[in-house]
N, C-alpha and C. Protein backbone atom coordinates (compact mmCIF):
# COMPACT_ATOMS: atom_id res chain seq x y z
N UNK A 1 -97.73 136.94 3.69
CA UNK A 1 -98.33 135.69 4.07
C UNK A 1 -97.94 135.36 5.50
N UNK A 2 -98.73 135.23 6.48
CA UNK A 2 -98.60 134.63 7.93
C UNK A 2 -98.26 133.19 7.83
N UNK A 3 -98.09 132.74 8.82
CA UNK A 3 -97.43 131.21 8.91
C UNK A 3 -98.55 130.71 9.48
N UNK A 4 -98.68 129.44 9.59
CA UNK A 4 -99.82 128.54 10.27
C UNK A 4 -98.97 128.35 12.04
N UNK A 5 -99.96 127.57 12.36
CA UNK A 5 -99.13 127.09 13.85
C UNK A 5 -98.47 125.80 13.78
N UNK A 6 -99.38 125.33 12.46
CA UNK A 6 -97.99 123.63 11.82
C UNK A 6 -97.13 124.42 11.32
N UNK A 7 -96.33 125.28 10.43
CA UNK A 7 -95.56 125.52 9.84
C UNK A 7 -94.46 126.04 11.61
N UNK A 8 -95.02 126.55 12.43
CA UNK A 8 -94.37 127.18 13.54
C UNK A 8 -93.69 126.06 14.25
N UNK A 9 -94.85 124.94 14.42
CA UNK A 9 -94.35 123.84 15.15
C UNK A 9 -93.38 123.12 14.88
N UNK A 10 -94.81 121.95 13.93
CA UNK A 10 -94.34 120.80 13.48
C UNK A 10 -93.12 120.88 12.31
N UNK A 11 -93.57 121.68 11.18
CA UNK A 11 -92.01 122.27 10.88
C UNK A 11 -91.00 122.27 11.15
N UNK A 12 -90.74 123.19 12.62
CA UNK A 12 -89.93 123.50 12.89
C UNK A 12 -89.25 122.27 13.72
N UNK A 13 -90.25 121.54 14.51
CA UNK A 13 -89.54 120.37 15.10
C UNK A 13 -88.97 119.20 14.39
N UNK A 14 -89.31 119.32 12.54
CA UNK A 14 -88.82 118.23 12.00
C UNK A 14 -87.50 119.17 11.73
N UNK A 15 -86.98 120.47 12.04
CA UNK A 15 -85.99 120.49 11.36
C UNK A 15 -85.04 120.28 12.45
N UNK A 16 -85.34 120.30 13.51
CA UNK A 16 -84.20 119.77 14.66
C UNK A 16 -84.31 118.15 14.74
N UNK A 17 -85.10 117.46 14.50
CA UNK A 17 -85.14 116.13 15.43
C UNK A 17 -84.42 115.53 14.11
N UNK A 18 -84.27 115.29 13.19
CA UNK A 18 -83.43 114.50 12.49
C UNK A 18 -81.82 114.52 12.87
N UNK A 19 -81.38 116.18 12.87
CA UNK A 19 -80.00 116.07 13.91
C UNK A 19 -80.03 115.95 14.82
N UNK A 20 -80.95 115.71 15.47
CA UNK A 20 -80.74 114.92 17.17
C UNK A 20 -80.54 113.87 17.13
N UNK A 21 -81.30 113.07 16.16
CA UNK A 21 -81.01 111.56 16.18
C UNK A 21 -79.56 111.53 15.36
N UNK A 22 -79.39 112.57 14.56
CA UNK A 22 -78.01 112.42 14.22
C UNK A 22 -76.72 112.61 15.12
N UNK A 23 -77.25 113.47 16.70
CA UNK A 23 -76.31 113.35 17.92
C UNK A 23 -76.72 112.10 18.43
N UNK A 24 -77.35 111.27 18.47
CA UNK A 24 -77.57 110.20 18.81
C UNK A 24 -76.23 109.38 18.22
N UNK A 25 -76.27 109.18 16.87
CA UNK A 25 -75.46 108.66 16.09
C UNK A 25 -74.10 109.12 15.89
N UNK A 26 -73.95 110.02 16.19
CA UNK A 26 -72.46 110.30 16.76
C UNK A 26 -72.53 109.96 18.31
N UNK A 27 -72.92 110.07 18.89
CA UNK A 27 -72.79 109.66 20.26
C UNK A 27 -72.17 108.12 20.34
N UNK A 28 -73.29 107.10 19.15
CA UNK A 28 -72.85 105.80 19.13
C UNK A 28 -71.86 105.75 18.48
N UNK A 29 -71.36 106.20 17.45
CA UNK A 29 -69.74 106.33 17.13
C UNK A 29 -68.87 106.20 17.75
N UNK A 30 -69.27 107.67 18.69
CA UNK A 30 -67.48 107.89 19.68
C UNK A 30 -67.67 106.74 20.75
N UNK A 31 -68.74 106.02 20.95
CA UNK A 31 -68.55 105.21 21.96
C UNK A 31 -68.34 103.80 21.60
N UNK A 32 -68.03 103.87 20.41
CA UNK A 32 -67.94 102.44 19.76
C UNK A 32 -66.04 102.60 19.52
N UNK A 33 -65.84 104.33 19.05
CA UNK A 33 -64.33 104.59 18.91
C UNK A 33 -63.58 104.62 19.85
N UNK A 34 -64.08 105.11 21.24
CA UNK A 34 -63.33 105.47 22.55
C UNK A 34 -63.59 104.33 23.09
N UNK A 35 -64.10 103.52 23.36
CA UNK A 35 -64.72 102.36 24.16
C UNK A 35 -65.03 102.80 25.27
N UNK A 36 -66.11 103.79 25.27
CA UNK A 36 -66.20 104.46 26.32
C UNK A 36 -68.35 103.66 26.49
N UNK A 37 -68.87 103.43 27.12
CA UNK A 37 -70.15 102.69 27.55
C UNK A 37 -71.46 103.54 27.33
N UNK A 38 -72.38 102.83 26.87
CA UNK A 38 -73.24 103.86 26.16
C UNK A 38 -73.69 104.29 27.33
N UNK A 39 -73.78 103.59 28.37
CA UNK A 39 -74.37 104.23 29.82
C UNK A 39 -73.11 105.57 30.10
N UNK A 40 -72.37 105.17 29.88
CA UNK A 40 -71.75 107.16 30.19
C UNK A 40 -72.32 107.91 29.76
N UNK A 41 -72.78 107.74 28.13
CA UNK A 41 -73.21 109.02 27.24
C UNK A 41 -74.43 109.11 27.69
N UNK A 42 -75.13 108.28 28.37
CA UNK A 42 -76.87 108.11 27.89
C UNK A 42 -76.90 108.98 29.55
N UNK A 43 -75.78 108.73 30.18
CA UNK A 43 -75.98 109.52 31.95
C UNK A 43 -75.02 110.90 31.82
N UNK A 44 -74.51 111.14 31.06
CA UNK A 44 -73.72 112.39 30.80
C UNK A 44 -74.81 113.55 31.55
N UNK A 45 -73.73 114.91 31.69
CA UNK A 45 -74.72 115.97 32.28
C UNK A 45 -73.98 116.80 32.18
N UNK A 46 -74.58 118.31 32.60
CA UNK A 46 -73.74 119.16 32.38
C UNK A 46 -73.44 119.47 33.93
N UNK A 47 -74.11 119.32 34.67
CA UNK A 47 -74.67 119.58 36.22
C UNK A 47 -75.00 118.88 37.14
N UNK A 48 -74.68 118.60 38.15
CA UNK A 48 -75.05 117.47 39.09
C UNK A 48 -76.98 117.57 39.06
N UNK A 49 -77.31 118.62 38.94
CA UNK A 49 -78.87 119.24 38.91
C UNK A 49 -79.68 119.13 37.73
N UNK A 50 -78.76 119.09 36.77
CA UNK A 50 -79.56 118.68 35.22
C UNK A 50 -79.76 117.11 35.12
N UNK A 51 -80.68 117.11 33.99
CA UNK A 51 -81.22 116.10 33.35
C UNK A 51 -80.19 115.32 32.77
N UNK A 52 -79.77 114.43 32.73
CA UNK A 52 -78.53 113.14 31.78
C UNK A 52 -79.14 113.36 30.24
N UNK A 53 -77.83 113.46 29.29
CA UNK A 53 -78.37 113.56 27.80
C UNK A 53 -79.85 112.54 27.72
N UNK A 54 -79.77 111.42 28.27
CA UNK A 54 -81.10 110.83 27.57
C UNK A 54 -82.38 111.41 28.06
N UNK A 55 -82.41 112.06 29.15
CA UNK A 55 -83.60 112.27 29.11
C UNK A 55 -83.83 113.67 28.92
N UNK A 56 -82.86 114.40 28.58
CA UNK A 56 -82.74 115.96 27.42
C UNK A 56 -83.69 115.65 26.15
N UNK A 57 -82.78 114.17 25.49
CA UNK A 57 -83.36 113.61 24.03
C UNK A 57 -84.96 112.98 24.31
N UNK A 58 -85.33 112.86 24.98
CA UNK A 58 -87.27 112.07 25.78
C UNK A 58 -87.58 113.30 26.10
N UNK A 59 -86.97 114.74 26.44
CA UNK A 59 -87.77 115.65 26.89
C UNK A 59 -87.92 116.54 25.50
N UNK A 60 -87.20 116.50 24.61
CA UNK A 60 -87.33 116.74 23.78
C UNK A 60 -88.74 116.44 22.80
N UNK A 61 -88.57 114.94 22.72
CA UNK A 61 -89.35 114.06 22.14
C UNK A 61 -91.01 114.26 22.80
N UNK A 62 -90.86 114.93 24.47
CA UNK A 62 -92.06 114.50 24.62
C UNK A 62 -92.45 116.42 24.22
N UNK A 63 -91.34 117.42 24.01
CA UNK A 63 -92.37 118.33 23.77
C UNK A 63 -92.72 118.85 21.77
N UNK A 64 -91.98 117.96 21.70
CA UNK A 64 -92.26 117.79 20.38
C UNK A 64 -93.37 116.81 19.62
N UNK A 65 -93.07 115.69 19.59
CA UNK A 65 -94.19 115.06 18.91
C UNK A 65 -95.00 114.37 19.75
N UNK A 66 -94.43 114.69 21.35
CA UNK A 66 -95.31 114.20 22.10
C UNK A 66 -96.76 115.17 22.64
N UNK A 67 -95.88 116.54 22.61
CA UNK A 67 -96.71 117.63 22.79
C UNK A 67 -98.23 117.57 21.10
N UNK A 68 -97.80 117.55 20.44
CA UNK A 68 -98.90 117.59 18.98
C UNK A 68 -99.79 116.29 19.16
N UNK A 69 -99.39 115.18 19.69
CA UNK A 69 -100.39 114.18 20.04
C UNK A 69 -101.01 114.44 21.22
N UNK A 70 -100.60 115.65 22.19
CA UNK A 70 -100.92 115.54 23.45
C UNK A 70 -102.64 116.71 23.31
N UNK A 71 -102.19 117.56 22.14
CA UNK A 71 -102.75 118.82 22.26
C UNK A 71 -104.29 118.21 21.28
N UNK A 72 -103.66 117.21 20.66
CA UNK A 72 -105.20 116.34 19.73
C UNK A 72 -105.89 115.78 20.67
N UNK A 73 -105.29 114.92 22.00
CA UNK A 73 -106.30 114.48 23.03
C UNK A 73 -106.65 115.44 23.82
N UNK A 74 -106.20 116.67 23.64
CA UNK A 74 -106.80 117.72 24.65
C UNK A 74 -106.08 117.74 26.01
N UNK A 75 -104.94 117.03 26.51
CA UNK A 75 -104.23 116.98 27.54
C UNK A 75 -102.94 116.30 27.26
N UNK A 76 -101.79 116.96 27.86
CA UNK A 76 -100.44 116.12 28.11
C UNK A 76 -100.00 116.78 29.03
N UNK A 77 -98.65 116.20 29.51
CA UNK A 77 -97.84 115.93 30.62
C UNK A 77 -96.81 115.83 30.48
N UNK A 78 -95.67 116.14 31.89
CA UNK A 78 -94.59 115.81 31.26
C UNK A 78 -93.75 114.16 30.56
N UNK A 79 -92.71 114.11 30.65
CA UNK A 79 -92.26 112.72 30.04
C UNK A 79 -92.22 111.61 31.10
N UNK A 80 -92.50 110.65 30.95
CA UNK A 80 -92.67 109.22 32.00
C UNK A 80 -92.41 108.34 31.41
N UNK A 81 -92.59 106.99 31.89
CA UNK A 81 -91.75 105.70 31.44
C UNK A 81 -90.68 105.86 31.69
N UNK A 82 -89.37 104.57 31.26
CA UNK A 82 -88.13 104.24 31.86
C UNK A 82 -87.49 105.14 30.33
N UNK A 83 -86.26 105.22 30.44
CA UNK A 83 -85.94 106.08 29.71
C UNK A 83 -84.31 104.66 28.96
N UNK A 84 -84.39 105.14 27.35
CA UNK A 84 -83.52 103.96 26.94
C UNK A 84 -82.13 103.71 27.56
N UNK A 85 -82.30 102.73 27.76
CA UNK A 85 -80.73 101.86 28.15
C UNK A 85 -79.94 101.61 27.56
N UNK A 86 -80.09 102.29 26.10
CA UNK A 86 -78.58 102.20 25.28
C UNK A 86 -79.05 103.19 24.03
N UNK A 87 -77.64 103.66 23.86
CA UNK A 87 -78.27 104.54 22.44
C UNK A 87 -78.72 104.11 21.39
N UNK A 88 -78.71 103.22 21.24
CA UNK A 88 -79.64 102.77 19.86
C UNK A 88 -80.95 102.77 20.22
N UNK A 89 -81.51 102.45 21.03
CA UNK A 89 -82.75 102.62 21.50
C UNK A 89 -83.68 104.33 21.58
N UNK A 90 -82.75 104.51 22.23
CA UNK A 90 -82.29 106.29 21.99
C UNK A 90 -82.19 106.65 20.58
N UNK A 91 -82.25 106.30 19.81
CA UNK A 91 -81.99 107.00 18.49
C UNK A 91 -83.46 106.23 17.55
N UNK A 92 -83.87 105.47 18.17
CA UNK A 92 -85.28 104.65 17.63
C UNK A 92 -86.40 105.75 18.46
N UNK A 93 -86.12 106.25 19.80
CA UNK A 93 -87.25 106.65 19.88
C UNK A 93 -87.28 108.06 19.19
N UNK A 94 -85.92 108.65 18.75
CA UNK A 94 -86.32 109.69 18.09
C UNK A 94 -86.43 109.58 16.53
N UNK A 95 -85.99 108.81 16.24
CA UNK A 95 -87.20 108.16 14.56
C UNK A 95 -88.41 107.94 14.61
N UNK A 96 -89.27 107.38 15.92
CA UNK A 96 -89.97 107.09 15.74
C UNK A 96 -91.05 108.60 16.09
N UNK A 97 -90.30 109.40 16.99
CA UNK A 97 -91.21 110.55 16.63
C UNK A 97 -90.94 111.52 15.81
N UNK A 98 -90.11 111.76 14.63
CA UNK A 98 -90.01 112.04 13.21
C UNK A 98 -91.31 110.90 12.64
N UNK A 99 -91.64 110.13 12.54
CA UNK A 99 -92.69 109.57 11.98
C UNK A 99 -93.93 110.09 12.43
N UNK A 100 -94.54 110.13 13.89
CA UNK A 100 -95.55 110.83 14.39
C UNK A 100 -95.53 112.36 13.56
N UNK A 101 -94.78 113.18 13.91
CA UNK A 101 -94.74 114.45 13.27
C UNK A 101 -95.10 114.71 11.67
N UNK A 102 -94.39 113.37 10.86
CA UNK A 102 -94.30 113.16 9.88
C UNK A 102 -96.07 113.11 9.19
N UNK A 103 -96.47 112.18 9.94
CA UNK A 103 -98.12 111.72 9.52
C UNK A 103 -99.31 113.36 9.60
N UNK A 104 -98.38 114.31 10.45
CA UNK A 104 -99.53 115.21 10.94
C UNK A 104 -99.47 115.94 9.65
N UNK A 105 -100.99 116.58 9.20
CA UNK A 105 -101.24 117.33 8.57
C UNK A 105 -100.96 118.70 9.00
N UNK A 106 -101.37 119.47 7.97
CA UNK A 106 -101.31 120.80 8.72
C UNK A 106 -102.81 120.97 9.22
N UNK A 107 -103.79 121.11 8.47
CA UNK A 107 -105.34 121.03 8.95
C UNK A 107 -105.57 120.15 10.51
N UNK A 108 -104.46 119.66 10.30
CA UNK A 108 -104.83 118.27 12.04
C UNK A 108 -104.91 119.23 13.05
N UNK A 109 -103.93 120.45 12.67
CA UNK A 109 -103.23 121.25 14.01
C UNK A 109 -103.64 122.40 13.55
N UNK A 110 -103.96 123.20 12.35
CA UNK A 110 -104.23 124.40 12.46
C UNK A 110 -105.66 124.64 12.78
N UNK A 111 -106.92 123.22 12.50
CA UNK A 111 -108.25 123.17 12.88
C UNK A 111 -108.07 123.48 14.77
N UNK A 112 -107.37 123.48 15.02
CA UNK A 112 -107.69 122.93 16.58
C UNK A 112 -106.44 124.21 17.50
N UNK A 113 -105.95 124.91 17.05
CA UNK A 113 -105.83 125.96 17.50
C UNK A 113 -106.31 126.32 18.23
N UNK A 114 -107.51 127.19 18.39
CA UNK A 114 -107.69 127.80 19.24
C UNK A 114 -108.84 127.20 20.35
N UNK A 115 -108.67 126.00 20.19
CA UNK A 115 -108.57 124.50 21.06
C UNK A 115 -108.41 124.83 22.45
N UNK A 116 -109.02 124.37 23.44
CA UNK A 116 -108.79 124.32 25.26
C UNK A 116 -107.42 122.51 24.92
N UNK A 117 -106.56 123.46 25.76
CA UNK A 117 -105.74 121.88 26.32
C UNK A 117 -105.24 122.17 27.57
N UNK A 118 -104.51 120.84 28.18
CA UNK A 118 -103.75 121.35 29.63
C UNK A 118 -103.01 120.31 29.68
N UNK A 119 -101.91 121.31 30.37
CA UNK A 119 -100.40 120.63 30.86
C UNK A 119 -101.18 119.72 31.96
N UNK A 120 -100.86 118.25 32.06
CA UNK A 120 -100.70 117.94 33.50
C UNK A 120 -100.04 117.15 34.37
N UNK A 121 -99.69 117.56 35.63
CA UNK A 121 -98.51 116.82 36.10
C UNK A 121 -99.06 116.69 37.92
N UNK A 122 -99.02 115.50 38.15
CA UNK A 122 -99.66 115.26 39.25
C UNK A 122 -101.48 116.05 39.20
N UNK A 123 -101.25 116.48 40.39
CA UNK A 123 -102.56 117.05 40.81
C UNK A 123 -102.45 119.03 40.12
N UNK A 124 -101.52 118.85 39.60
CA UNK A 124 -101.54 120.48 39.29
C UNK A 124 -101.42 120.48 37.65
N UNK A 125 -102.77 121.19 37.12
CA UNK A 125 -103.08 121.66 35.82
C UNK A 125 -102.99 122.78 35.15
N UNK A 126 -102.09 122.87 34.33
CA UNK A 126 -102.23 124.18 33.47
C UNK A 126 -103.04 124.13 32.21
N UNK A 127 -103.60 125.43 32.10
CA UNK A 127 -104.34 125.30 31.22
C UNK A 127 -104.48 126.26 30.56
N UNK A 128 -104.08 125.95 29.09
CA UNK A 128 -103.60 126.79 28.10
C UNK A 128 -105.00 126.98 26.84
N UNK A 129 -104.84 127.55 25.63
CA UNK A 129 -104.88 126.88 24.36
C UNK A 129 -103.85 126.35 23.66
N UNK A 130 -104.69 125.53 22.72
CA UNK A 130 -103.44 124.57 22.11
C UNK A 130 -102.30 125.43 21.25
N UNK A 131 -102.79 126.99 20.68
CA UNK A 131 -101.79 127.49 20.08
C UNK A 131 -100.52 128.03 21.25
N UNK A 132 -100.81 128.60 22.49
CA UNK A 132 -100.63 129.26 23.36
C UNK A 132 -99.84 128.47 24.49
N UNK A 133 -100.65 126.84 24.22
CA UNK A 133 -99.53 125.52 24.86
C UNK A 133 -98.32 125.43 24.25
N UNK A 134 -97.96 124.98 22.46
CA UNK A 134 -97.21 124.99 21.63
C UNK A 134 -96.38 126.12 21.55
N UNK A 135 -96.92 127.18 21.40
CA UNK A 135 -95.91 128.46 20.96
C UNK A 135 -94.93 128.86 22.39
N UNK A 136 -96.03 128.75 23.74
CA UNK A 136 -95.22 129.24 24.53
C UNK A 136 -94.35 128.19 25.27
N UNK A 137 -94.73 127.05 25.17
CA UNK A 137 -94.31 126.32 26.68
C UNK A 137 -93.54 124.95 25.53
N UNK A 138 -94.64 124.32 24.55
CA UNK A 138 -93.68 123.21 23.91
C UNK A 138 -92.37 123.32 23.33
N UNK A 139 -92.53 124.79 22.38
CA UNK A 139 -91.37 124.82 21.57
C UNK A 139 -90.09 125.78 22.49
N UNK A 140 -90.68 126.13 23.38
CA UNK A 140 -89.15 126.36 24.12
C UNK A 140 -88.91 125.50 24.87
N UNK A 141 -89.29 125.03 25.51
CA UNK A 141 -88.94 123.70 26.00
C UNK A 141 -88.27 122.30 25.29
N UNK A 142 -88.72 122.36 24.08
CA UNK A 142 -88.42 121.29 22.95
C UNK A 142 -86.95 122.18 22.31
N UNK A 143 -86.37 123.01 22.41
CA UNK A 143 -85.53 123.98 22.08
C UNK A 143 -84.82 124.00 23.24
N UNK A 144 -84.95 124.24 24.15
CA UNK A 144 -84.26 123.95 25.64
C UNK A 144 -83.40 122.62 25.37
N UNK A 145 -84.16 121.72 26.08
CA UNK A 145 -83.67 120.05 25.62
C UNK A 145 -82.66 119.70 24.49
N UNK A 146 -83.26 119.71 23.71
CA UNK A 146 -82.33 119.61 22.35
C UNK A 146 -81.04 120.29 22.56
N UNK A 147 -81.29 121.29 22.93
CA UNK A 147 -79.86 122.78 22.91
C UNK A 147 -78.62 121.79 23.71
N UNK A 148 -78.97 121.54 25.23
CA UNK A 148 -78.85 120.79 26.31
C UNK A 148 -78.17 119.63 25.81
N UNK A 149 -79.17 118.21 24.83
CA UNK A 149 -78.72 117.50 24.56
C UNK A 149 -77.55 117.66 23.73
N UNK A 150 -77.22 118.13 23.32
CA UNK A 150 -75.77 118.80 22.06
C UNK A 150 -74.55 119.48 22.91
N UNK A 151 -75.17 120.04 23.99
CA UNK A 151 -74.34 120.78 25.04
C UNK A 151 -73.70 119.53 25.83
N UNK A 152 -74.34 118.47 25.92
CA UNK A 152 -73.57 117.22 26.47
C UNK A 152 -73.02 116.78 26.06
N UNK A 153 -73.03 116.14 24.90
CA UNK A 153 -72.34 115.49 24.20
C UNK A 153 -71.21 116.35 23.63
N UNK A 154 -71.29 117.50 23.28
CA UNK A 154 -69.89 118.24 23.37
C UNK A 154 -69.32 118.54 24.32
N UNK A 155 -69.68 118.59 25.54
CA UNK A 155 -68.72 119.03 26.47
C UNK A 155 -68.33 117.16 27.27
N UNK A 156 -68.67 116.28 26.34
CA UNK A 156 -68.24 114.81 26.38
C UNK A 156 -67.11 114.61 25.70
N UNK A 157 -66.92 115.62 24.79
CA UNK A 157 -66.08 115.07 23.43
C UNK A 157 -66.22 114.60 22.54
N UNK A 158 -67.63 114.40 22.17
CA UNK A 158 -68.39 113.98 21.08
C UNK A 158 -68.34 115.32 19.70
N UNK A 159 -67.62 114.87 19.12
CA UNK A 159 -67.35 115.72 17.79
C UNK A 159 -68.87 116.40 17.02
N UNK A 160 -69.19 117.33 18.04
CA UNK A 160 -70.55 117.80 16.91
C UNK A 160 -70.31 119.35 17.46
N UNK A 161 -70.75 119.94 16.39
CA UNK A 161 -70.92 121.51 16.12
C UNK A 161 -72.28 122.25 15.85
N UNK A 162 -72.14 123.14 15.60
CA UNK A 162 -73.44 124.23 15.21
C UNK A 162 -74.46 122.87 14.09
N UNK A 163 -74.05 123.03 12.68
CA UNK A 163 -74.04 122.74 11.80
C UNK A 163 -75.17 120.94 12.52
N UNK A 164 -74.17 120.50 13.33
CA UNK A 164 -75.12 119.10 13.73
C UNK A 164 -76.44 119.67 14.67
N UNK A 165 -76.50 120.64 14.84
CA UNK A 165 -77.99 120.73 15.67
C UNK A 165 -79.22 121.67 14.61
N UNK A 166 -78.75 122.55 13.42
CA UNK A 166 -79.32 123.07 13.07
C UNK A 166 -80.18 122.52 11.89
N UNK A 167 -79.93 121.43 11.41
CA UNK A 167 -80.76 120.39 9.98
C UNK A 167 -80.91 121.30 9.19
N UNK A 168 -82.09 121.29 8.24
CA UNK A 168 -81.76 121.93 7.16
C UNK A 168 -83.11 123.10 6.83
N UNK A 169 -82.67 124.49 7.11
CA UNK A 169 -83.39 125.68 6.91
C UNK A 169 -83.95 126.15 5.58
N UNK A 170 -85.22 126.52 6.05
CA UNK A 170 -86.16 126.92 5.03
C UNK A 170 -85.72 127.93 4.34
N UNK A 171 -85.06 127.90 3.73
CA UNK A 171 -84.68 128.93 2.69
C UNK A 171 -85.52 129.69 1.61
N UNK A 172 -85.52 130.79 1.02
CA UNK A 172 -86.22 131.08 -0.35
C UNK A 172 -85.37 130.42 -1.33
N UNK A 173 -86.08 129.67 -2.50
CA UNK A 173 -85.50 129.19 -4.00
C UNK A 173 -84.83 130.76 -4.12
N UNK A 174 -83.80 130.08 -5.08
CA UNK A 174 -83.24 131.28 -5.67
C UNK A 174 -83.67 132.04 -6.32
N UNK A 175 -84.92 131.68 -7.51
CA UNK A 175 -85.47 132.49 -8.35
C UNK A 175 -86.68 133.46 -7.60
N UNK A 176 -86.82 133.03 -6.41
CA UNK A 176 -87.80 133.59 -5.68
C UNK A 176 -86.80 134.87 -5.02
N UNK A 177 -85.83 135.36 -4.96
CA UNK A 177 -85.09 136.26 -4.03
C UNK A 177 -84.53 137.33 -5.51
N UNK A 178 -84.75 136.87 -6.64
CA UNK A 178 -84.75 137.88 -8.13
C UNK A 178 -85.65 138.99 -7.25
């Protein structure tokens, strides 16, 4: 049996974004335990050149459930707007795209596959199909970010491991591996 391009995606992005928002929530922990300011964690980095954890967790968000709404209007872009000013806010916007993801069918996304879409950012357009947007450019990118966001917050001191970025894998039932 082949996989769909929802089972590749959207799937796969619900099984990271619940422990992201769960690094979210350790993030607000240690900064409630250390009295350390959510603006440290939310500007954390690994690099004077990288992205600050929050907008790792929005770049995430936008190639995840922002990318599957982007690829139904036939165009998206990268992430814009102001980015949250405290982690709780930060941890709402990644519930709230576990809900987007949540609503999609599989038929929403496997009808529209082999779909025209395009990246766009300023005056310069890429232009993909929607399976070919997703497989190549959203989900490593949405895998990038995430990786990144966890890579901050541990090298912050924020108590998270393997186990907090990986959620929970599709396994075979047991009676299915007889």
């Amino acid at each position: 049996m082949s996989s769909t391009l929802y089972q590749a995606t959207v799937l796969s992005f619900l099984q990271v974004l619940p422990p992201l928002g769960g690094l979210v929530e350790k993030a607000r922990a240690y900064a409630a335990d250390k009295n350390v300011s959510d603006a440290t964690l939310l500007d954390a980095r690994l690099a004077d050149d990288m992205w600050p954890f929050a907008k790792q967790v929005m770049a995430a968000i936008a190639h995840s459930a922002g990318a599957i709404e982007g690829v139904q209007m036939g165009e998206t872009g990268p992430i814009s707007g102001e980015m949250p000013t405290n982690l709780a806010a930060l941890g709402e916007a990644v519930a709230s795209a576990i809900n987007v993801l949540e609503a999609i069918a599989s038929a929403d996304l496997d009808d529209i596959a082999s779909n025209d879409t395009c990246f766009r950012f300023g005056e310069r357009k890429m232009p993909f199909t929607v399976d070919d947007y997703l497989l190549t450019f959203a989900v490593p990118n949405f895998y990038f970010h995430a990786s990144m966001a966890y890579a901050i917050l541990r090298n912050q001191g924020v108590g998270v491991g393997k186990m907090d970025f990986l959620g929970a894998v599709r396994m075979k039932l047991p009676a299915a591996i007889d």
